[in-house]
N, C-alpha and C. Protein backbone atom coordinates (compact mmCIF):
# COMPACT_ATOMS: atom_id res chain seq x y z
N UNK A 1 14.13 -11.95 2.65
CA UNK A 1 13.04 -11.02 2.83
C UNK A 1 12.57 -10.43 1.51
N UNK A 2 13.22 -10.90 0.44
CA UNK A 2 12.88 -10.12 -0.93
C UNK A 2 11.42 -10.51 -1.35
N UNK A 3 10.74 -11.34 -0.78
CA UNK A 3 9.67 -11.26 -1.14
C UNK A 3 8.23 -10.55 -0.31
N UNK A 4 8.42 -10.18 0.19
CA UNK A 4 7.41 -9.52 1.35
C UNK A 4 8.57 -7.95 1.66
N UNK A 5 7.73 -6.60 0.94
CA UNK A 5 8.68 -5.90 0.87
C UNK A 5 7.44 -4.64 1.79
N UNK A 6 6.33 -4.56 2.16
CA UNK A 6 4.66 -3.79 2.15
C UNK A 6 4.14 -4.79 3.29
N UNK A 7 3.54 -3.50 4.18
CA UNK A 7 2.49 -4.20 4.82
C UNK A 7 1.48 -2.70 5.26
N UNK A 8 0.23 -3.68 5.78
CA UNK A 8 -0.51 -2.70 6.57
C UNK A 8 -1.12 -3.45 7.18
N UNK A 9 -1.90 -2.86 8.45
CA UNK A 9 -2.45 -3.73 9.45
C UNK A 9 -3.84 -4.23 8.74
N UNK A 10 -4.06 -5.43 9.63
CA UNK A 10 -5.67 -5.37 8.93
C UNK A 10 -6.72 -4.76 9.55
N UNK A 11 -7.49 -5.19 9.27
CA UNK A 11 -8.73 -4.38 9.30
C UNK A 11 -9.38 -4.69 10.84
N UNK A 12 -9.29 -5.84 11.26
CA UNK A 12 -9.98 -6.28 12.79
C UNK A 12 -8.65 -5.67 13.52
N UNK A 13 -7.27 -5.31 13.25
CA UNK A 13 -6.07 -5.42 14.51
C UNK A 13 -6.72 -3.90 14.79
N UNK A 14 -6.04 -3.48 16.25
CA UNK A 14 -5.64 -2.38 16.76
C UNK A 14 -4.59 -2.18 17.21
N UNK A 15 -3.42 -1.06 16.48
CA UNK A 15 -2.14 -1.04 16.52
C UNK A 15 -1.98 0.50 16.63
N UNK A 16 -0.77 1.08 16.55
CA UNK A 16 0.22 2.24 16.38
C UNK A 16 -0.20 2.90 14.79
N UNK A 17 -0.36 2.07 13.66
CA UNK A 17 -0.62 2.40 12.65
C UNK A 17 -1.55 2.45 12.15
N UNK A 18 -2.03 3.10 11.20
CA UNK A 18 -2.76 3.95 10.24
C UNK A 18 -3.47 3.11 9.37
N UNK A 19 -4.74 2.71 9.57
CA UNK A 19 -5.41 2.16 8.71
C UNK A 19 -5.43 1.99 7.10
N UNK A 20 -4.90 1.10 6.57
CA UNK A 20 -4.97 1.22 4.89
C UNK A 20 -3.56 1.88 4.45
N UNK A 21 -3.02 2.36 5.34
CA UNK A 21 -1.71 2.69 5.23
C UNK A 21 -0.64 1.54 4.68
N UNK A 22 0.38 1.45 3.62
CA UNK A 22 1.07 0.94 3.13
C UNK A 22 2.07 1.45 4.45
N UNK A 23 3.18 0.21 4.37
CA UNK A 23 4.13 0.58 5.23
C UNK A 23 5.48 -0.46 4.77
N UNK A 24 6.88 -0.17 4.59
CA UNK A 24 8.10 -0.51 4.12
C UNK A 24 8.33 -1.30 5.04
N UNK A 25 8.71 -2.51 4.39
CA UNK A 25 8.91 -4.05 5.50
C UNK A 25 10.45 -3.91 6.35
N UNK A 26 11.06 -3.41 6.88
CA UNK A 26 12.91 -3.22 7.04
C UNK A 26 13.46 -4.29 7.47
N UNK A 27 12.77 -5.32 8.64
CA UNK A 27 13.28 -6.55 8.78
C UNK A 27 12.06 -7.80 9.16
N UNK A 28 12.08 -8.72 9.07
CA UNK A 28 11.68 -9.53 9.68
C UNK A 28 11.86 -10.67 10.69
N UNK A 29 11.10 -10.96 11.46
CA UNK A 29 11.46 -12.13 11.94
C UNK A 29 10.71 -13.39 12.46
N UNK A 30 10.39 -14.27 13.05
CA UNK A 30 9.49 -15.53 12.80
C UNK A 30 8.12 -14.95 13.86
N UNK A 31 7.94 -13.59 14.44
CA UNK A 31 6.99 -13.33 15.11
C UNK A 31 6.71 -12.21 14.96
N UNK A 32 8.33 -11.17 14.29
CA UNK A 32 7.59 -9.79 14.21
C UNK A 32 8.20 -9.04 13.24
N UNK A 33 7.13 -8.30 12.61
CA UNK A 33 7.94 -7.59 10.74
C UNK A 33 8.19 -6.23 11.49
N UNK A 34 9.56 -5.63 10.95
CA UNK A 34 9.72 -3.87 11.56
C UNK A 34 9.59 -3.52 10.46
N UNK A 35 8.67 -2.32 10.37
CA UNK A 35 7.92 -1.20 9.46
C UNK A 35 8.78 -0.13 9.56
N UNK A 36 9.01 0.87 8.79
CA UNK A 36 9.23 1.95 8.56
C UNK A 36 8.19 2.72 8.89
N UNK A 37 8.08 3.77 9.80
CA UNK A 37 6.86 4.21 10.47
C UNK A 37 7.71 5.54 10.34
N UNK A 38 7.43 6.59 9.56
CA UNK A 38 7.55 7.89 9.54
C UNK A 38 9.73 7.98 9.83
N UNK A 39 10.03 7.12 8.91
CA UNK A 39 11.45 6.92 8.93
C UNK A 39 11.98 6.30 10.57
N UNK A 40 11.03 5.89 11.14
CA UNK A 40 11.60 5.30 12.46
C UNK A 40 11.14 3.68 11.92
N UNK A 41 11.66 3.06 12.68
CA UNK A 41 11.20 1.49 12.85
C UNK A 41 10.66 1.12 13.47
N UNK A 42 9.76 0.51 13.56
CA UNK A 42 8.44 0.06 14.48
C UNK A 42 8.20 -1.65 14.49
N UNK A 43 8.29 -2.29 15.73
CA UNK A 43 8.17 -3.58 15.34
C UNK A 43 6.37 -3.94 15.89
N UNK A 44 6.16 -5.18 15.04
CA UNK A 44 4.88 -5.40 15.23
C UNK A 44 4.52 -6.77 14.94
N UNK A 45 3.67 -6.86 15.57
CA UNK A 45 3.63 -8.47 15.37
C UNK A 45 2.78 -9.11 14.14
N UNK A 46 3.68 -10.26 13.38
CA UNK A 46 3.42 -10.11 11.92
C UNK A 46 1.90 -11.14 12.21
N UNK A 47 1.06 -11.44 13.17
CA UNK A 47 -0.63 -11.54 13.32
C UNK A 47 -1.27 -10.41 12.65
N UNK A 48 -1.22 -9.21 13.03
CA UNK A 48 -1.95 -8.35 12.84
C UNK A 48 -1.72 -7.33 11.30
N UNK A 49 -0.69 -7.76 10.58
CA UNK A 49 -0.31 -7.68 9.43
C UNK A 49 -1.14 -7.97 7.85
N UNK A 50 -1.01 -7.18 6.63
CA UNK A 50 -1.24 -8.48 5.60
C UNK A 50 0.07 -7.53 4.92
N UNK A 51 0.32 -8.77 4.11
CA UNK A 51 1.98 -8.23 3.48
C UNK A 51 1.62 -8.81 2.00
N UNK A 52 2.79 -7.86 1.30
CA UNK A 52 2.44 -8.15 -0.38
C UNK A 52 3.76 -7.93 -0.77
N UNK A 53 4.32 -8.41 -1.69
CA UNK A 53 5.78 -8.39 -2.22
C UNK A 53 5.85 -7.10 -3.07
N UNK A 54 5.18 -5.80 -3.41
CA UNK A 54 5.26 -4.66 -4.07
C UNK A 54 4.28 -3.97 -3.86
N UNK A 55 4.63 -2.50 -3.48
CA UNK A 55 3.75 -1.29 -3.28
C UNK A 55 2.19 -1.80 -3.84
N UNK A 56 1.43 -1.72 -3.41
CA UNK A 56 0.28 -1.85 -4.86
C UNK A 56 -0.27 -0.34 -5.32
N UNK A 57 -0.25 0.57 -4.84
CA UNK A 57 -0.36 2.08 -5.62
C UNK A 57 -1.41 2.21 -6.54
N UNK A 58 -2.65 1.83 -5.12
CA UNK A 58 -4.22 1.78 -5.10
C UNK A 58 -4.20 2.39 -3.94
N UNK A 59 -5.41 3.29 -3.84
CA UNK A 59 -5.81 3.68 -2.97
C UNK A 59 -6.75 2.38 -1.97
N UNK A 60 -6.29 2.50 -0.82
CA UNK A 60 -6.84 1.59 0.24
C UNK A 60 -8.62 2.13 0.42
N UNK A 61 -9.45 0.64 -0.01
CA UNK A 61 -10.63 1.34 0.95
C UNK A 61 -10.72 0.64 2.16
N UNK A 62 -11.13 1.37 3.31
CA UNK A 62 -11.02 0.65 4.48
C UNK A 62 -12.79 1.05 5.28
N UNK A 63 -12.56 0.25 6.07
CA UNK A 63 -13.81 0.20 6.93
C UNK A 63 -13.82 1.45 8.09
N UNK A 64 -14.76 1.95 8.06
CA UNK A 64 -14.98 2.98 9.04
C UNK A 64 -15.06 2.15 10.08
N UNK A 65 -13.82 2.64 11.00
CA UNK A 65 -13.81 2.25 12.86
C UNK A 65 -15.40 2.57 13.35
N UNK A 66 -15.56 1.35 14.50
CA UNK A 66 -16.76 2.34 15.62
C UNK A 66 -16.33 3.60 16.18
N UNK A 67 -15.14 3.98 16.43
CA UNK A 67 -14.55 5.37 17.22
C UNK A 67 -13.61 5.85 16.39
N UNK A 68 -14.25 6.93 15.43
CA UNK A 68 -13.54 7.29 14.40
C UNK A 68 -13.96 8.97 14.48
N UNK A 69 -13.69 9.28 15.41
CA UNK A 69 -13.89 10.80 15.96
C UNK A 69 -13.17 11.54 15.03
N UNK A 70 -12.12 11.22 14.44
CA UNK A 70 -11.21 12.25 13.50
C UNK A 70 -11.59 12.57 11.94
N UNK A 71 -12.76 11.26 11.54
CA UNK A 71 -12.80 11.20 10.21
C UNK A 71 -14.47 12.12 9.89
N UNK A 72 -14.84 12.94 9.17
CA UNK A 72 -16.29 13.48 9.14
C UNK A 72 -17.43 12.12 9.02
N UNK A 73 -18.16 12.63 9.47
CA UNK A 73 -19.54 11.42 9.43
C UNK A 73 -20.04 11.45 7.89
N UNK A 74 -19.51 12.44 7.27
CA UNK A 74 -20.60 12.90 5.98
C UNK A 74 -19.46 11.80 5.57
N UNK A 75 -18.50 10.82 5.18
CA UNK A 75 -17.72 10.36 4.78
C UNK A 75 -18.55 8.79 4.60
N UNK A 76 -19.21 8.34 5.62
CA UNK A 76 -20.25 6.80 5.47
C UNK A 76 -19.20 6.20 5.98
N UNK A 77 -19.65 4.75 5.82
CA UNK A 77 -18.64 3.70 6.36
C UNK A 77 -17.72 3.23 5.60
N UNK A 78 -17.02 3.92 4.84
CA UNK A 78 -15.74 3.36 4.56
C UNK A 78 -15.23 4.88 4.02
N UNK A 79 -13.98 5.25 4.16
CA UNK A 79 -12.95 5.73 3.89
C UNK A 79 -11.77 5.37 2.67
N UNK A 80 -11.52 5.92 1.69
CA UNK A 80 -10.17 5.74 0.97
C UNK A 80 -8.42 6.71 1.81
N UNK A 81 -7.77 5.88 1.51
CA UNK A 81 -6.41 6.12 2.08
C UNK A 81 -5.70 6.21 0.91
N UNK A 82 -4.84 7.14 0.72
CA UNK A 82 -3.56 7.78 -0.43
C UNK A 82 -2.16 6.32 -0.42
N UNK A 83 -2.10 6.12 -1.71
CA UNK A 83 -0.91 4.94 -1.67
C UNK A 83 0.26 5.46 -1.11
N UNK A 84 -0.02 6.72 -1.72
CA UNK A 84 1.34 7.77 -1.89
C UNK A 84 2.13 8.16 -0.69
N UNK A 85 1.01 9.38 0.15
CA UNK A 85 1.17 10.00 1.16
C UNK A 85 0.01 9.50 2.20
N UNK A 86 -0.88 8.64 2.46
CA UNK A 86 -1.47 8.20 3.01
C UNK A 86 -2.81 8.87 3.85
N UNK A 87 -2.55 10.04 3.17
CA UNK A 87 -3.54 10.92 3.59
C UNK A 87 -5.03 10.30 3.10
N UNK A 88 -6.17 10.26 4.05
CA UNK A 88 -7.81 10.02 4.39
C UNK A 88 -8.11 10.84 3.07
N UNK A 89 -9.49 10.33 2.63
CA UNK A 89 -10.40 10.92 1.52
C UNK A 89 -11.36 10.53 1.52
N UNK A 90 -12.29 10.85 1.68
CA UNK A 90 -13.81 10.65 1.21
C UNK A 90 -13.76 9.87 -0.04
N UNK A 91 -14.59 8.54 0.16
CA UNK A 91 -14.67 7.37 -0.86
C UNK A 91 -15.63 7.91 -1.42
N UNK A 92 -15.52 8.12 -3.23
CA UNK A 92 -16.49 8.20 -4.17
C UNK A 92 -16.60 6.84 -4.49
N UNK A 93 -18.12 6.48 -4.47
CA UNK A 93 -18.77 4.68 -4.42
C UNK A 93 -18.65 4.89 -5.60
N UNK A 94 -18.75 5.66 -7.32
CA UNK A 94 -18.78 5.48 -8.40
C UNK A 94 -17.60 5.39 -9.09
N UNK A 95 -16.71 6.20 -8.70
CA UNK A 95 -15.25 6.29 -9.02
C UNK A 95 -14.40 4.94 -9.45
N UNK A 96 -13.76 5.33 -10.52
CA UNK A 96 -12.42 4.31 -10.57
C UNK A 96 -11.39 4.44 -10.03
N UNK A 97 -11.11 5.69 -10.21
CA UNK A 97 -9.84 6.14 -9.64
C UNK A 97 -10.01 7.74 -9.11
N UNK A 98 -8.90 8.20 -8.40
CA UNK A 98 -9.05 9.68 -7.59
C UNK A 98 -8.07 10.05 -7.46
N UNK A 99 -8.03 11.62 -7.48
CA UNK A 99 -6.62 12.74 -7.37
C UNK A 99 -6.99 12.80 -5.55
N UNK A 100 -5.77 12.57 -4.79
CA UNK A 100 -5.48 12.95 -4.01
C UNK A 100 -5.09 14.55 -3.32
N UNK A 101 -5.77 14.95 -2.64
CA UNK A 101 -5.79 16.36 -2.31
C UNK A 101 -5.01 16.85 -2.01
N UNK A 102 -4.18 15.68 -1.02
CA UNK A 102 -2.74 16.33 -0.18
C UNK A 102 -1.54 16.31 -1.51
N UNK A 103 -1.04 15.32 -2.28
CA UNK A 103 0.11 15.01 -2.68
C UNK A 103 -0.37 15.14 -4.46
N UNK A 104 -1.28 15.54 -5.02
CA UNK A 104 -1.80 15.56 -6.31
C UNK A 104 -1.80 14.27 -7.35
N UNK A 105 -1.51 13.11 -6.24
CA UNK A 105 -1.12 11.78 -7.28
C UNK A 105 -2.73 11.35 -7.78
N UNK A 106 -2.76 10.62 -8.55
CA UNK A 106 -4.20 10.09 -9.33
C UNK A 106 -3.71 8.44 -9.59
N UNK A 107 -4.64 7.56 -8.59
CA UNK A 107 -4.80 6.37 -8.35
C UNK A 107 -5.83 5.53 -8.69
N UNK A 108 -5.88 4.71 -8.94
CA UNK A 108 -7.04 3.25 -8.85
C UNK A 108 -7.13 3.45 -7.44
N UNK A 109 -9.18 3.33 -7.91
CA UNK A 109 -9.44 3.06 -6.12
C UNK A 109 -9.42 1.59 -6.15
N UNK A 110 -8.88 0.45 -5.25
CA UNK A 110 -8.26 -0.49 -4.65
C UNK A 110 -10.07 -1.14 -3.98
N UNK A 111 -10.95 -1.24 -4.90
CA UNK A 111 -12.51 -1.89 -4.87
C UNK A 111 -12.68 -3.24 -4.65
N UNK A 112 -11.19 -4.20 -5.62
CA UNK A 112 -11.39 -5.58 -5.37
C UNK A 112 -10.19 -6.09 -3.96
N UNK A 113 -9.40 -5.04 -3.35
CA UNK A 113 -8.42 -5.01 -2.11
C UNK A 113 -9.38 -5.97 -0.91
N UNK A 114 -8.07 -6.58 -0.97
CA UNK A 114 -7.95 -7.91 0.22
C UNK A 114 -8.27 -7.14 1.58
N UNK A 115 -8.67 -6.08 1.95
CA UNK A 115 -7.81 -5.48 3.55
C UNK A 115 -8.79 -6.40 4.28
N UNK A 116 -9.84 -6.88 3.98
CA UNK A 116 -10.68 -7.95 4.81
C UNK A 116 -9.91 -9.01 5.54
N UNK A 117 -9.24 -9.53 4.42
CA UNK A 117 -8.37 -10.72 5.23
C UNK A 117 -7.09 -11.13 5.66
């Protein structure tokens, strides 16, 4: 398993987890990766996955859901996510990088990120 250590769902799944959210790989197996989900384990099926062998500690931009009641509208269609603490932010389109509000970390925004595929 040392090579696939990160995952987050993609962008078309609908799951338990948190969009753009990084998540700790704990086991795998030939149909389903268990995540570390708020120190519990969560199994999921490794379809709806994309996995990377190290944190990448970029902020996620992700696609605004059609039913995204929780996130402000003044936000547009896409959202940035915290590497760190995973806390939502309003995507600056000019930005390179951004201080996170909740956890004070300062990241690369994640512009050329795979979460498409």
């Amino acid at each position: 398993m040392s090579e696939i250590r990160w995952a987050r769902v993609r962008a078309e799944a609908s799951c338990e987890l948190r969009r753009g959210a990084w998540y700790r790989v704990l086991r795998l197996t030939p149909h389903e990766v268990v995540l570390d989900v708020n120190s519990r384990p969560l199994g999921v099926s490794r379809s709806l996955l994309y996995m990377l062998p190290a944190h990448p500690g970029v902020w996620s931009v992700v696609p605004r859901p059609r039913h995204a009641g929780a996130l402000p509208s003044s936000w547009g269609a896409r959202y940035a996510v915290c590497p760190s603490c995973r806390d939502r932010a309003r995507l600056l389109a000019s930005a390179a990088s951004m201080r996170c509000a909740k956890c004070g970390g300062v990241y690369e925004i994640g512009w050329g990120d795979a979460y498409f595929t």
